[in-house]
PDB file of N, CA and C in Angstrom:
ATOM      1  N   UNK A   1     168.141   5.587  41.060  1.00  0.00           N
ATOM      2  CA  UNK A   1     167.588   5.691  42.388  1.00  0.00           C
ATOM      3  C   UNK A   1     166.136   6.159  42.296  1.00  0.00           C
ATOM      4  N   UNK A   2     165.129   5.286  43.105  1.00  0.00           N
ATOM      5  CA  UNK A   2     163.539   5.879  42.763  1.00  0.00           C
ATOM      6  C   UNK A   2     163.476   6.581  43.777  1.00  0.00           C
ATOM      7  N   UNK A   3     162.475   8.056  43.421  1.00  0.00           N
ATOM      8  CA  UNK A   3     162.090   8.758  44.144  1.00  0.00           C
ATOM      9  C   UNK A   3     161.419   8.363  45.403  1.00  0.00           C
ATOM     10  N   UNK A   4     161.549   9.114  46.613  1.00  0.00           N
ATOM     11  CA  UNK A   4     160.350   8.527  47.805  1.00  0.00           C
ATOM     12  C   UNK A   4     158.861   9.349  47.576  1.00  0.00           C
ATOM     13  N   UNK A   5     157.784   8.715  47.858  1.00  0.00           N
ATOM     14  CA  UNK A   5     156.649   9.309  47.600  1.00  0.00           C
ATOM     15  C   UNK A   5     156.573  10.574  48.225  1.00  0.00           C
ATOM     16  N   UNK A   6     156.962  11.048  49.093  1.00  0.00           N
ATOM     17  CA  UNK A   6     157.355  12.277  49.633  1.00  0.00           C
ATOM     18  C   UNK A   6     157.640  13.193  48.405  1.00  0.00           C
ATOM     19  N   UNK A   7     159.346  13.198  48.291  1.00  0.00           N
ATOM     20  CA  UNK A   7     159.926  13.409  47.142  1.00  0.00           C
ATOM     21  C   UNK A   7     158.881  13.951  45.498  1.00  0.00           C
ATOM     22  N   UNK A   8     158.195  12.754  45.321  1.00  0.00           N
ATOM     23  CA  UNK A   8     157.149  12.409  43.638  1.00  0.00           C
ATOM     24  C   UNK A   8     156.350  13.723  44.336  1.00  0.00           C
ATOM     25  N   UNK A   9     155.358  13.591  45.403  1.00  0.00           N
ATOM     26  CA  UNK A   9     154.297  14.753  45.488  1.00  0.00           C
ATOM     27  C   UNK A   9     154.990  16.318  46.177  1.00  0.00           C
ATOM     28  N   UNK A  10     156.247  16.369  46.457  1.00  0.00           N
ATOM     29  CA  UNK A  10     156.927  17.658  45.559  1.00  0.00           C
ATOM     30  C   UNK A  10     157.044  18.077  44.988  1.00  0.00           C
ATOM     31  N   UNK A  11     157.454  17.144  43.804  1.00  0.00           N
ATOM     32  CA  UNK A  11     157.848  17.156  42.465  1.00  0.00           C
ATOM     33  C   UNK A  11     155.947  18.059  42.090  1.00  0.00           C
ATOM     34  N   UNK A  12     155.145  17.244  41.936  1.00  0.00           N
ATOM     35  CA  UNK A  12     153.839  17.616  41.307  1.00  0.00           C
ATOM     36  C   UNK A  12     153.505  18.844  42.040  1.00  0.00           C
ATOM     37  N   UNK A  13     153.616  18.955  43.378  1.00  0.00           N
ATOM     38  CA  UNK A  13     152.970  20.424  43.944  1.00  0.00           C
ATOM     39  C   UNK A  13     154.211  21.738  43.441  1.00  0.00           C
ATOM     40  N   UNK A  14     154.840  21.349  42.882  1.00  0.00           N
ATOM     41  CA  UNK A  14     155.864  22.367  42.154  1.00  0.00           C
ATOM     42  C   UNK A  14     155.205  22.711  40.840  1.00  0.00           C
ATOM     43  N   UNK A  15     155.001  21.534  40.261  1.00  0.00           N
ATOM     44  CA  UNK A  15     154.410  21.859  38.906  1.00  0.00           C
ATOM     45  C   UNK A  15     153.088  22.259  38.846  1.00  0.00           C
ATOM     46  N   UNK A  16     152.462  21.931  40.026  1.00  0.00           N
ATOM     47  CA  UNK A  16     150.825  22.594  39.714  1.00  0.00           C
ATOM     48  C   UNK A  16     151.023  24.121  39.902  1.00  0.00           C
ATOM     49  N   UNK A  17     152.124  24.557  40.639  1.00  0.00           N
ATOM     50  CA  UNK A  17     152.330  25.981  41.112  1.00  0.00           C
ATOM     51  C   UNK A  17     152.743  26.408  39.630  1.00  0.00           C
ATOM     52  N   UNK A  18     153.669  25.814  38.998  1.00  0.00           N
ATOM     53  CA  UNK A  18     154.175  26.332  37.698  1.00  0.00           C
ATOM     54  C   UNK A  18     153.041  26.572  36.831  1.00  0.00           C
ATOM     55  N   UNK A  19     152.241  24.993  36.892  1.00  0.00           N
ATOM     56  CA  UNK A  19     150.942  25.644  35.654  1.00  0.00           C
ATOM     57  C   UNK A  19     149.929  25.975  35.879  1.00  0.00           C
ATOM     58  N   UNK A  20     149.830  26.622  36.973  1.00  0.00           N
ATOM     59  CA  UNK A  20     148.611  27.733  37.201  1.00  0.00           C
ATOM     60  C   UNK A  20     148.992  29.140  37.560  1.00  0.00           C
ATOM     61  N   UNK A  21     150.738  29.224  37.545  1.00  0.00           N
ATOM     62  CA  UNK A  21     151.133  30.739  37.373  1.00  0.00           C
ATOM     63  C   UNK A  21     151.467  31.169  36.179  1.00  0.00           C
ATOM     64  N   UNK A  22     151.091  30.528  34.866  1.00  0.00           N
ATOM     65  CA  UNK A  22     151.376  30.640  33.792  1.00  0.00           C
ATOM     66  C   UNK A  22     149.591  31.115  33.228  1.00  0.00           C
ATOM     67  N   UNK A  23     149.633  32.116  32.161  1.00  0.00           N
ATOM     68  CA  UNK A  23     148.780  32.883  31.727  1.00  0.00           C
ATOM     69  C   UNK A  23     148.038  32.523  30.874  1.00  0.00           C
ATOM     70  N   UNK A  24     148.124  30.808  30.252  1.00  0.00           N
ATOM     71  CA  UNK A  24     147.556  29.962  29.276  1.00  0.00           C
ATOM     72  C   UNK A  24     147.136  28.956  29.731  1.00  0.00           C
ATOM     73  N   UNK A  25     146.432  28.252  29.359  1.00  0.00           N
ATOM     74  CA  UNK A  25     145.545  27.081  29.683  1.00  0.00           C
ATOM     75  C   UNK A  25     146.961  25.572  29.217  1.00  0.00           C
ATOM     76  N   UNK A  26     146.691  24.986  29.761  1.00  0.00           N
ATOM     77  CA  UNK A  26     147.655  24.016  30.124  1.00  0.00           C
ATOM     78  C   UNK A  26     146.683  22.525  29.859  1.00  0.00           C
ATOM     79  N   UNK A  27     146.943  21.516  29.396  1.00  0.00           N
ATOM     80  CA  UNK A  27     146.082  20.229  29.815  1.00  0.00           C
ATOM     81  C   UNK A  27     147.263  18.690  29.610  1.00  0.00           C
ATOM     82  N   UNK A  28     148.039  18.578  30.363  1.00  0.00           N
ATOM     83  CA  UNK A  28     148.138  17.009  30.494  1.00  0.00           C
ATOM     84  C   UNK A  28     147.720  15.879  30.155  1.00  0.00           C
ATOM     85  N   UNK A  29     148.234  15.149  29.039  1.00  0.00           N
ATOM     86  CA  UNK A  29     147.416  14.355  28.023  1.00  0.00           C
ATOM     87  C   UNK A  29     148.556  12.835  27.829  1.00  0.00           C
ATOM     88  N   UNK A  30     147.772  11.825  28.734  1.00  0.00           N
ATOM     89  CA  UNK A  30     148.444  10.483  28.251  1.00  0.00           C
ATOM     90  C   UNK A  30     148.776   9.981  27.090  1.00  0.00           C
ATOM     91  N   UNK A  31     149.644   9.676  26.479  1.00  0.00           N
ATOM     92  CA  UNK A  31     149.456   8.419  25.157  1.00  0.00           C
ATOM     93  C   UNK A  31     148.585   8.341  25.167  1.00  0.00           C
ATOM     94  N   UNK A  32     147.266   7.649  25.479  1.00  0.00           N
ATOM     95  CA  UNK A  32     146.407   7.190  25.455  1.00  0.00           C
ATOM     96  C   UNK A  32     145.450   8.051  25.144  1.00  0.00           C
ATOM     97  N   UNK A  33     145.602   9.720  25.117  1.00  0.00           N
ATOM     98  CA  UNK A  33     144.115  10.371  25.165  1.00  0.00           C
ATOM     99  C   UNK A  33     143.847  11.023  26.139  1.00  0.00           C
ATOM    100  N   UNK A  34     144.176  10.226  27.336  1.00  0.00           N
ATOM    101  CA  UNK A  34     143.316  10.624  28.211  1.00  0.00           C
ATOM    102  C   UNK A  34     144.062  11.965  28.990  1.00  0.00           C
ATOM    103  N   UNK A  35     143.453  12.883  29.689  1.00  0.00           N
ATOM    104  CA  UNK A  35     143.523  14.159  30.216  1.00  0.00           C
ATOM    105  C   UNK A  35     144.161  13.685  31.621  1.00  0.00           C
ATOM    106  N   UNK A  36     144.786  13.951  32.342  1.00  0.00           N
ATOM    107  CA  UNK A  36     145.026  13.677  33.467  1.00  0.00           C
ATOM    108  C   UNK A  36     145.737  15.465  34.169  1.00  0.00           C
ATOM    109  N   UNK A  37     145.552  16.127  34.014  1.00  0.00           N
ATOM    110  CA  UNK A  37     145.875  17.754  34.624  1.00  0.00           C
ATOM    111  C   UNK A  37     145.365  18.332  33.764  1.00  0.00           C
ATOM    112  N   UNK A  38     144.616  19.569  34.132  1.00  0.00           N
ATOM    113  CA  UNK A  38     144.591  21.188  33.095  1.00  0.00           C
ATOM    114  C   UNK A  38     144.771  22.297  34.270  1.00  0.00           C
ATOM    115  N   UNK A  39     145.231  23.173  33.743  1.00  0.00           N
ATOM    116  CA  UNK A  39     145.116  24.313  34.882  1.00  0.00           C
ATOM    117  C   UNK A  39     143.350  24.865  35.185  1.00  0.00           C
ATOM    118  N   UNK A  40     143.613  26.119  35.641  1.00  0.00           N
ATOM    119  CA  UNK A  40     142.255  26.466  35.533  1.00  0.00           C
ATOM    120  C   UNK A  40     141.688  27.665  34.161  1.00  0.00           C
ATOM    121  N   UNK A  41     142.829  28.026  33.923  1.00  0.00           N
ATOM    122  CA  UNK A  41     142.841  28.437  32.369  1.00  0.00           C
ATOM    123  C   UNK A  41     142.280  27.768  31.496  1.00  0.00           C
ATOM    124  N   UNK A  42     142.729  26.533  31.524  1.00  0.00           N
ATOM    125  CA  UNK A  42     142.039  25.326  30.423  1.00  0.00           C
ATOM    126  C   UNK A  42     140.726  25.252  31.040  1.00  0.00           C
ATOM    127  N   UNK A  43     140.595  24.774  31.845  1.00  0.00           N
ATOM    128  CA  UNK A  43     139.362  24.292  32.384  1.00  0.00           C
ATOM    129  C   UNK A  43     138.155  25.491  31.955  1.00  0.00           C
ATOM    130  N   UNK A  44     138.604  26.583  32.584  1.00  0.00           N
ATOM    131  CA  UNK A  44     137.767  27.691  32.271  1.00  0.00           C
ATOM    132  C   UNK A  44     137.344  27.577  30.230  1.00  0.00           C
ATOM    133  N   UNK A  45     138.691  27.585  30.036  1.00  0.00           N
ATOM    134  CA  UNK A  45     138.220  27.332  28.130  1.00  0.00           C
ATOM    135  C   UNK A  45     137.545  26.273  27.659  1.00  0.00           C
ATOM    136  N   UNK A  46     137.688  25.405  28.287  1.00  0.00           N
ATOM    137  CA  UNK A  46     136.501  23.937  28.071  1.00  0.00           C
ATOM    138  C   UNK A  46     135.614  23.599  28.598  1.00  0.00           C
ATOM    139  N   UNK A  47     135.468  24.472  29.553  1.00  0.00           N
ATOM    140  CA  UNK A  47     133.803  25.058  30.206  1.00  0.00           C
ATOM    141  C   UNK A  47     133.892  23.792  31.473  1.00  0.00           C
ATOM    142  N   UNK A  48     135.129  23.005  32.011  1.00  0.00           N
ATOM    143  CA  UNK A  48     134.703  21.946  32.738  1.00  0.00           C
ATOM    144  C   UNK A  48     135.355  22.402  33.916  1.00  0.00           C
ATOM    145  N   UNK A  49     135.183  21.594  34.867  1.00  0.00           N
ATOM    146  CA  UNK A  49     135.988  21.649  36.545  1.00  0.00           C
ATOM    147  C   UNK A  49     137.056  20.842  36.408  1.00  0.00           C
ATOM    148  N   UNK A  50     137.596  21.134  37.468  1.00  0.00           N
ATOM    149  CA  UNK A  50     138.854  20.102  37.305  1.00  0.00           C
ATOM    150  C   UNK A  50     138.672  18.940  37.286  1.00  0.00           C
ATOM    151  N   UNK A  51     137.883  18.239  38.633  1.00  0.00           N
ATOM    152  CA  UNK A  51     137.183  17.183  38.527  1.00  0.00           C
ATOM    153  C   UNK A  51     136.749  16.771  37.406  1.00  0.00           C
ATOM    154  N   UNK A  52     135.974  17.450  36.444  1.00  0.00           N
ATOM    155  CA  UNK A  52     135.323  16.575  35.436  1.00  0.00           C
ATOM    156  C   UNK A  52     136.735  16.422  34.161  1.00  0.00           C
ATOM    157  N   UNK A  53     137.940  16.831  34.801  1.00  0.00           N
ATOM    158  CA  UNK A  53     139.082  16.623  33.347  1.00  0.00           C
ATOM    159  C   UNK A  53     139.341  15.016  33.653  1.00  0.00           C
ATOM    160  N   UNK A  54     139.946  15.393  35.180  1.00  0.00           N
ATOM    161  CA  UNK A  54     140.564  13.815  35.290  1.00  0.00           C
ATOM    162  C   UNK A  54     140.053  12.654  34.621  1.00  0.00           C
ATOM    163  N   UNK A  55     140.689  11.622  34.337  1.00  0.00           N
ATOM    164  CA  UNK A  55     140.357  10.396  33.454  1.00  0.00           C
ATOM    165  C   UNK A  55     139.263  10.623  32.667  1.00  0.00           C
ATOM    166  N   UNK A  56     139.550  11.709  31.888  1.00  0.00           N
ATOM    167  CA  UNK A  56     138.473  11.935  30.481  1.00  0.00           C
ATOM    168  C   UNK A  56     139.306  12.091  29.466  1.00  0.00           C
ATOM    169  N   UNK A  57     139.156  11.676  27.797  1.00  0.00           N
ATOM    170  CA  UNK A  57     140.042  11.732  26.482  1.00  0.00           C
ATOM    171  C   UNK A  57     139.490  12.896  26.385  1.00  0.00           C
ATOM    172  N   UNK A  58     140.849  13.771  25.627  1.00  0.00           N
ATOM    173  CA  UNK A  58     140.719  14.871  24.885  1.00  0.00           C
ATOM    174  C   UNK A  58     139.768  14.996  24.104  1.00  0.00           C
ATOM    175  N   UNK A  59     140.065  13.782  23.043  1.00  0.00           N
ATOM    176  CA  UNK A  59     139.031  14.182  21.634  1.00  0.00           C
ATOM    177  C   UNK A  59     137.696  14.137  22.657  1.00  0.00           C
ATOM    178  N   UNK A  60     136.602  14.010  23.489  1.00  0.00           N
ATOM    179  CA  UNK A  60     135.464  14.430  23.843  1.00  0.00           C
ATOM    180  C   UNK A  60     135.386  15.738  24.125  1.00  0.00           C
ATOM    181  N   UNK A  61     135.773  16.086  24.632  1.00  0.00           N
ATOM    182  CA  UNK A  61     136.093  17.699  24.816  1.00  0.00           C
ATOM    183  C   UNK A  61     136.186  18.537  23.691  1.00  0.00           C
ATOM    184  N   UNK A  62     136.967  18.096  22.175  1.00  0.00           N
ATOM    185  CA  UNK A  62     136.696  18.842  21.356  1.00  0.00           C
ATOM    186  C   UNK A  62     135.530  18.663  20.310  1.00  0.00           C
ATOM    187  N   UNK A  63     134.614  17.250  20.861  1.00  0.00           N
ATOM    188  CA  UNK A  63     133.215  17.240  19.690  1.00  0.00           C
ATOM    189  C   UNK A  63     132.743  17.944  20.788  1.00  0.00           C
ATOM    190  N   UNK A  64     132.192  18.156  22.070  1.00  0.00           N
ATOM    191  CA  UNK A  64     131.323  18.626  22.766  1.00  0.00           C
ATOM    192  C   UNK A  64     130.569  20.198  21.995  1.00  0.00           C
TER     193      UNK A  64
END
């Protein structure tokens, strides 16, 4: 049974609550590389905004 979009952006506003009440930096990482979530823990440790995580690959973040 597929979720209703209702339902899916529950699901995520649960988990953003989970990983930004957690005391470590967090980052969400496709197959592919690419970054798609960090908390603000992470963000703060990689010097970026949230904005600038979305659709960006990890490995840039660690030559920077």
């Amino acid at each position: 049974m597929r979720e209703t979009p209702f339902e899916l952006q529950n699901k995520k506003q649960l988990l953003r609550t989970f990983y930004e009440a957690v005391n470590n930096g967090i980052i969400v990482i496709e197959p592919s590389g690419k970054m798609i979530f960090a908390n603000t823990i992470a963000c703060s440790l990689l010097g970026l905004a949230e904005v600038e995580i979305e659709d960006r690959f990890f490995i840039t973040c660690l030559l920077m």
